[in-house]
Protein backbone atom coordinates (compact mmCIF):
# COMPACT_ATOMS: atom_id res chain seq x y z
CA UNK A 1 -5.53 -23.02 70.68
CA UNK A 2 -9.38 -23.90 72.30
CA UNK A 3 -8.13 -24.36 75.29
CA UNK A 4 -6.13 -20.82 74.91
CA UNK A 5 -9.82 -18.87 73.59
CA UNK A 6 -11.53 -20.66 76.72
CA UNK A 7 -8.93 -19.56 79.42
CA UNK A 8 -8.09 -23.00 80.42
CA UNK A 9 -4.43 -22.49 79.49
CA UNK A 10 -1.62 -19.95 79.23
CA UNK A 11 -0.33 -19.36 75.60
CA UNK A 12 2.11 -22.11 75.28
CA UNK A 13 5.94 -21.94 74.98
CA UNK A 14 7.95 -24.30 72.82
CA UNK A 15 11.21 -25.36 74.06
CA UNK A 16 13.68 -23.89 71.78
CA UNK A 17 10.95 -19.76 73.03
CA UNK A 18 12.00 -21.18 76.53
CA UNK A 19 15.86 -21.48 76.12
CA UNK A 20 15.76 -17.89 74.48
CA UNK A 21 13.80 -16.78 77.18
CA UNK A 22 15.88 -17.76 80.12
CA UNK A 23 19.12 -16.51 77.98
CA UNK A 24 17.25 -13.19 77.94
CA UNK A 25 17.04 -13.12 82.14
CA UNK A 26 20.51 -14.51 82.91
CA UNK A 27 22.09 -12.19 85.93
CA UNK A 28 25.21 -13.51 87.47
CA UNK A 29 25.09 -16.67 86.35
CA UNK A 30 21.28 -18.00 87.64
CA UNK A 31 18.23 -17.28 86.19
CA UNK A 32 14.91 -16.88 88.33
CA UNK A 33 17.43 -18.35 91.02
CA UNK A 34 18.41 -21.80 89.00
CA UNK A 35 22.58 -21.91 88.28
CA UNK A 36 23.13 -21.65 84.63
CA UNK A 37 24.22 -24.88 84.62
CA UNK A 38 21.72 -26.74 85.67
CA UNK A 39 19.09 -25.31 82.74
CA UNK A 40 19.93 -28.31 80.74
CA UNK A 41 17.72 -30.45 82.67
CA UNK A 42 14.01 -29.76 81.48
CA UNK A 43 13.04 -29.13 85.19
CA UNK A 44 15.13 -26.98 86.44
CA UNK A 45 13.96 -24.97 83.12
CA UNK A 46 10.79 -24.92 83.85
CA UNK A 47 11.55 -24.16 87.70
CA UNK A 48 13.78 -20.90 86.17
CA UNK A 49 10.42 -20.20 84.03
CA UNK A 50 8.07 -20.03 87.43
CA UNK A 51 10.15 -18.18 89.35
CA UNK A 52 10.28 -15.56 86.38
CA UNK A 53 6.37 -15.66 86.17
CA UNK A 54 6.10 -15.00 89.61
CA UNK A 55 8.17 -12.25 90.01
CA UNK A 56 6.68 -10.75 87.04
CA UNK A 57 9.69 -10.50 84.68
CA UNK A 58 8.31 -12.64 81.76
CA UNK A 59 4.12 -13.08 81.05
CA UNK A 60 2.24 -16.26 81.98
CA UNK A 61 2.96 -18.84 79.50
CA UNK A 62 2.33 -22.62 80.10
CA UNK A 63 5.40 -24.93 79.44
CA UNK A 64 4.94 -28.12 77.01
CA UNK A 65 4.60 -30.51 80.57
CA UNK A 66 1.96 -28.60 81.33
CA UNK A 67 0.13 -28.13 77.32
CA UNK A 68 0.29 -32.37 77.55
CA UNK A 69 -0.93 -32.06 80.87
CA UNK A 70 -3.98 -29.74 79.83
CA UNK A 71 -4.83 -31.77 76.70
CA UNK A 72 -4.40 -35.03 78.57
CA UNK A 73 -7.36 -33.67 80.51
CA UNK A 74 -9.48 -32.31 78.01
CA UNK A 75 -11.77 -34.48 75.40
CA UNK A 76 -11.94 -32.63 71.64
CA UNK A 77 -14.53 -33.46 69.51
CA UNK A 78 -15.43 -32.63 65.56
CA UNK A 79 -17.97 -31.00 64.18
CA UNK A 80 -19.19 -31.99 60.46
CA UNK A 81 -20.34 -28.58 58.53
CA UNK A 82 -22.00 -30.02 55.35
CA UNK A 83 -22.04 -26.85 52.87
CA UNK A 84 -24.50 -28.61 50.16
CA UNK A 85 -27.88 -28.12 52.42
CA UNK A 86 -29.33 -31.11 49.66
CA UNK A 87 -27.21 -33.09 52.07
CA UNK A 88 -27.94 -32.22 55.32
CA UNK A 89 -31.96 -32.10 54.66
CA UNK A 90 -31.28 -35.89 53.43
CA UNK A 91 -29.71 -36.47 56.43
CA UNK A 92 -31.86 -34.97 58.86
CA UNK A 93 -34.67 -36.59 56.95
CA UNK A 94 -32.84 -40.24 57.35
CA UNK A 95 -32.66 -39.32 60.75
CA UNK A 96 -36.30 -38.55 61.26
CA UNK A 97 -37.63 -41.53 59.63
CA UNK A 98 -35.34 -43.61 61.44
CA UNK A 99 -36.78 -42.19 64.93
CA UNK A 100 -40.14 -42.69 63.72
CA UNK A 101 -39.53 -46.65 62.82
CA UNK A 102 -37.98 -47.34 66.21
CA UNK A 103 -40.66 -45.38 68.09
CA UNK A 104 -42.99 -47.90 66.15
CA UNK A 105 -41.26 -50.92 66.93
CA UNK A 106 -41.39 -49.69 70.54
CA UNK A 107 -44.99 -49.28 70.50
CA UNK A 108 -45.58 -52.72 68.87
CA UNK A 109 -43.32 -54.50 71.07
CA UNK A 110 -45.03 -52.15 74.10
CA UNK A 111 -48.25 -53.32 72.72
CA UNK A 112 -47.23 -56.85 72.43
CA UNK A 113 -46.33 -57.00 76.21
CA UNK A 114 -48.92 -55.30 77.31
CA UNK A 115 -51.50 -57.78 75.53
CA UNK A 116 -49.35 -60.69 77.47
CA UNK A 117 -49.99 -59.66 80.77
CA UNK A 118 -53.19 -58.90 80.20
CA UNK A 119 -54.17 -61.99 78.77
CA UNK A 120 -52.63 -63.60 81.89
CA UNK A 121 -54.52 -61.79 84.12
CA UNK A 122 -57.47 -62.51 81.81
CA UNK A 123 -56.70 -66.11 82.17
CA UNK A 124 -56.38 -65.99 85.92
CA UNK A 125 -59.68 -63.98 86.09
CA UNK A 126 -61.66 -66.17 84.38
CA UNK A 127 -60.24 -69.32 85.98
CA UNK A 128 -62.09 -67.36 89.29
CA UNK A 129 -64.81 -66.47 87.99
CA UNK A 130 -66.03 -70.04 86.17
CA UNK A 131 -64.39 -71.80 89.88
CA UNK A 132 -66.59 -69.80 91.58
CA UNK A 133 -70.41 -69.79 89.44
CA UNK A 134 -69.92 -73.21 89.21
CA UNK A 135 -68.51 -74.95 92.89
CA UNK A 136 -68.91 -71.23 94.67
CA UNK A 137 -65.44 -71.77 96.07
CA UNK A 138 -63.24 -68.84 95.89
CA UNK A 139 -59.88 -70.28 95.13
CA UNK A 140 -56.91 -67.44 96.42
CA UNK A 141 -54.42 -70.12 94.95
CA UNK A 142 -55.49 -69.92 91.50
CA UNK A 143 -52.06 -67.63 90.64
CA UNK A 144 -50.14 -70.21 92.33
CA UNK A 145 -51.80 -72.78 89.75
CA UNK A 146 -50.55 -70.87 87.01
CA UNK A 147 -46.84 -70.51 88.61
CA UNK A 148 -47.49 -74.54 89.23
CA UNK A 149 -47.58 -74.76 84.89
CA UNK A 150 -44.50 -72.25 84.49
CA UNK A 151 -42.00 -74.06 86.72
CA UNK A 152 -43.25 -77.57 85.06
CA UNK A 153 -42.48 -75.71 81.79
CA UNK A 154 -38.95 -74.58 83.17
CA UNK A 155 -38.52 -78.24 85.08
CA UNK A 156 -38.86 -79.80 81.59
CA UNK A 157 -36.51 -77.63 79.93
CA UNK A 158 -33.66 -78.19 81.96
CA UNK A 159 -34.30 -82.24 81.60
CA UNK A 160 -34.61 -81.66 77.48
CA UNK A 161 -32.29 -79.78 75.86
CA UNK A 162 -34.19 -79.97 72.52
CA UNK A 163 -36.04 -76.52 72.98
CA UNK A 164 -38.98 -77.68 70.69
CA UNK A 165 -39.23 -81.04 72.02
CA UNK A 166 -39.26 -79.49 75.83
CA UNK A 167 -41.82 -77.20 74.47
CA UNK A 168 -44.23 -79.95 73.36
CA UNK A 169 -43.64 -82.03 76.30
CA UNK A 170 -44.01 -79.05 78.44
CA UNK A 171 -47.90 -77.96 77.35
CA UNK A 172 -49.73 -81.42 78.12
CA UNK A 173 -47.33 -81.87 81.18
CA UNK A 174 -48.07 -78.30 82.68
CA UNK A 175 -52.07 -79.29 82.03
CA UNK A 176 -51.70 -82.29 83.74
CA UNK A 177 -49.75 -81.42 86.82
CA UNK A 178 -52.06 -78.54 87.60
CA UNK A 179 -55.06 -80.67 86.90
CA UNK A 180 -53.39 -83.01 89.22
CA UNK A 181 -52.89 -80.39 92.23
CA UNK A 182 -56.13 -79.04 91.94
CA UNK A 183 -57.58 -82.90 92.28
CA UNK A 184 -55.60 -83.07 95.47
CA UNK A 185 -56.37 -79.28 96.93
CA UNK A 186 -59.80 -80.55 96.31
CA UNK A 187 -59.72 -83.71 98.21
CA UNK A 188 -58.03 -82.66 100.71
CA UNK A 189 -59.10 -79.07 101.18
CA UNK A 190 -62.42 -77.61 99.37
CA UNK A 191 -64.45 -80.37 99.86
CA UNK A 192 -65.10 -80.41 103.88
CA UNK A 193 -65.49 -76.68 103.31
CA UNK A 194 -68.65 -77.26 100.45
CA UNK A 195 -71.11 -74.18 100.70
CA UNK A 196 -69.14 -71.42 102.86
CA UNK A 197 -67.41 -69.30 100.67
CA UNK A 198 -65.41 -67.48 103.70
CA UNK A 199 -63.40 -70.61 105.07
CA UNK A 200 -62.61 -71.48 101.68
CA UNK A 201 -61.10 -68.18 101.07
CA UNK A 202 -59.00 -68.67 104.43
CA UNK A 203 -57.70 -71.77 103.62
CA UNK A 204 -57.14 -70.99 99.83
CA UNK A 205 -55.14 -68.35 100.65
CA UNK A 206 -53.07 -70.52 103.46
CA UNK A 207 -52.62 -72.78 100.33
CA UNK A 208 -51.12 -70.34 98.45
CA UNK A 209 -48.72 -69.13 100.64
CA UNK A 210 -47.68 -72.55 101.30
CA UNK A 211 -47.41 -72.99 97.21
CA UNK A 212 -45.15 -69.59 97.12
CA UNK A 213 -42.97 -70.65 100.47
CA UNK A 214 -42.57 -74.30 98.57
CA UNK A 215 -41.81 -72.50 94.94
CA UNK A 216 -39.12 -70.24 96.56
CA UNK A 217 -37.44 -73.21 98.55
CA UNK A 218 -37.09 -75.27 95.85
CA UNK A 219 -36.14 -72.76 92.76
CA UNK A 220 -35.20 -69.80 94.73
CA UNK A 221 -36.37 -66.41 94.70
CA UNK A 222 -34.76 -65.48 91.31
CA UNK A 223 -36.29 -65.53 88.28
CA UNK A 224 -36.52 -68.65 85.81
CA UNK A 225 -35.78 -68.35 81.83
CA UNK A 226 -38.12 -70.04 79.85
CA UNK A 227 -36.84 -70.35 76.42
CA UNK A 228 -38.57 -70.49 73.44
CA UNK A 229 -37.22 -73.01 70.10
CA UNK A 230 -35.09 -71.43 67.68
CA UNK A 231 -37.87 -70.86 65.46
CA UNK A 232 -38.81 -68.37 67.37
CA UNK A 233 -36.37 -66.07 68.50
CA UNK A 234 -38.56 -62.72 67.79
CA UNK A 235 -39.14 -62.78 71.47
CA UNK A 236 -36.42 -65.03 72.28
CA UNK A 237 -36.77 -65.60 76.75
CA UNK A 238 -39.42 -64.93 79.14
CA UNK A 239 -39.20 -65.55 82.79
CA UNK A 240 -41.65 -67.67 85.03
C-alpha cells in the first residue's frame, strides 16, 4: 500500500481479479492477442494483461510478479509511536545521558593520548636539550634512540611469550641497548667532531637515516604491536 501512496507501483491485482479480468476482454477466442488456451500459464496471463494496458482497455495495475518484484526492491522499516509521553521523555533522557558518558570517555581517552605523545616528545626534547648544555653536540638521532628501545621492547616480546615477564625484561634491556649505541655513536662518531656543533649535526643526522634504513630492513615498514600483560588491558596494544 506505501509503495501505492508513493507512486512506485500500480494498484496491484490478485490472481483470481486477473482471471476475471481477461474473461471480461475475451473476443474470438484471444484476449489482448494471447489464445484462450494458453491463459493457464501465468505468463501468457500476464502477457494478455499488458497488451490490454497498452491498448487502453483495462487501467494500469501491477501483476503479483511484479508486487514481489517491487517489494523485493524496497527496504520497510517501523516506526515506534509511544502514546504515554512519561515514556518517551525517559527515553530520550536515557538517550541523552548515554551521549554525554561516551562523549566523556572520548575526551578522557582523547586526553589520555594526547598526554602520551606529548610526553614522548617531552622525553625526546629533553634528551636534546640536557645532550646539548652538557657535551654541546646536537644529536639528530636522538628519535632513532627512542625507536632503538621500542623494537628491543617488541624483539623481547616475540622471544617471551609471558607478556609480564617480556615486559620486565624489556625496560632494563631497552636502557641498556640504547645506552650501549649511544657508547658506540660516541666512539666512533661525536668524539673527533668535539666543539663544532655543525658537523655533528651532519653526521647525526647521516646516523639517523642509517638507524631508520637499518629499522625498516630488518622489521619492515609496518607497524609493530607492543602488547601490554593482561593486567592491563584498559589500553590493551600500542605500536612502536
Amino acid at each position: 500500500m506505501q509503495l501505492v501512496q508513493q507512486d512506485l507501483l500500480q494498484p496491484p491485482l490478485t490472481r483470481d481479479g486477473l482471471r476475471a479480468l481477461l474473461a471480461q476482454h475475451i473476443d474470438d477466442g484471444h484476449v489482448g492477442g494471447v489464445p484462450v488456451a494458453d491463459l493457464p500459464s501465468p505468463e501468457a496471463r500476464d502477457r494478455a494483461h499488458e497488451a490490454l494496458e497498452a491498448a487502453g482497455t483495462v487501467p494500469p495495475a501491477a501483476t503479483e510478479a511484479e508486487a514481489a518484484a517491487a517489494l523485493e526492491a524496497s527496504r520497510f522499516f517501523q516506526l515506534y509511536a509511544e502514546a504515554d509521553p512519561a515514556v518517551t521523555d525517559a527515553a530520550k533522557a536515557a538517550r541523552t545521558r548515554a551521549q554525554v558518558r561516551l562523549g566523556a570517555m572520548k575526551g578522557i581517552d582523547l586526553g589520555l593520548d594526547a598526554l602520551s605523545l606529548a610526553s614522548i616528545y617531552f622525553l625526546a626534547a629533553i634528551g636534546l636539550a640536557v645532550t646539548f648544555g652538557v657535551m654541546r653536540v646536537i644529536n639528530m638521532a636522538h628519535g632513532e634512540f627512542i625507536m632503538m628501545g621500542a623494537y628491543t621492547g617488541y624483539t623481547v616480546q616475540t622471544l617471551i611469550s609471558d607478556r609480564t615477564l617480556s615486559l620486565i625484561v624489556a625496560l632494563p634491556l631497552a636502557f641498556a641497548v640504547t645506552f650501549g649505541a649511544g657508547v658506540v655513536l660516541y666512539r666512533l662518531v661525536i668524539r673527533h667532531l668535539t666543539h663544532r656543533p655543525l658537523e655533528t649535526l651532519l653526521a647525526t643526522f647521516g646516523v639517523s637515516i642509517a638507524l631508520q634504513q637499518l629499522a625498516k630492513n630488518i622489521f619492515g615498514t609496518q607497524a609493530r604491536p607492543l602488547t601490554s600483560p593482561p593486567g592491563w588491558r584498559g589500553r590493551s596494544r600500542s605500536t612502536t
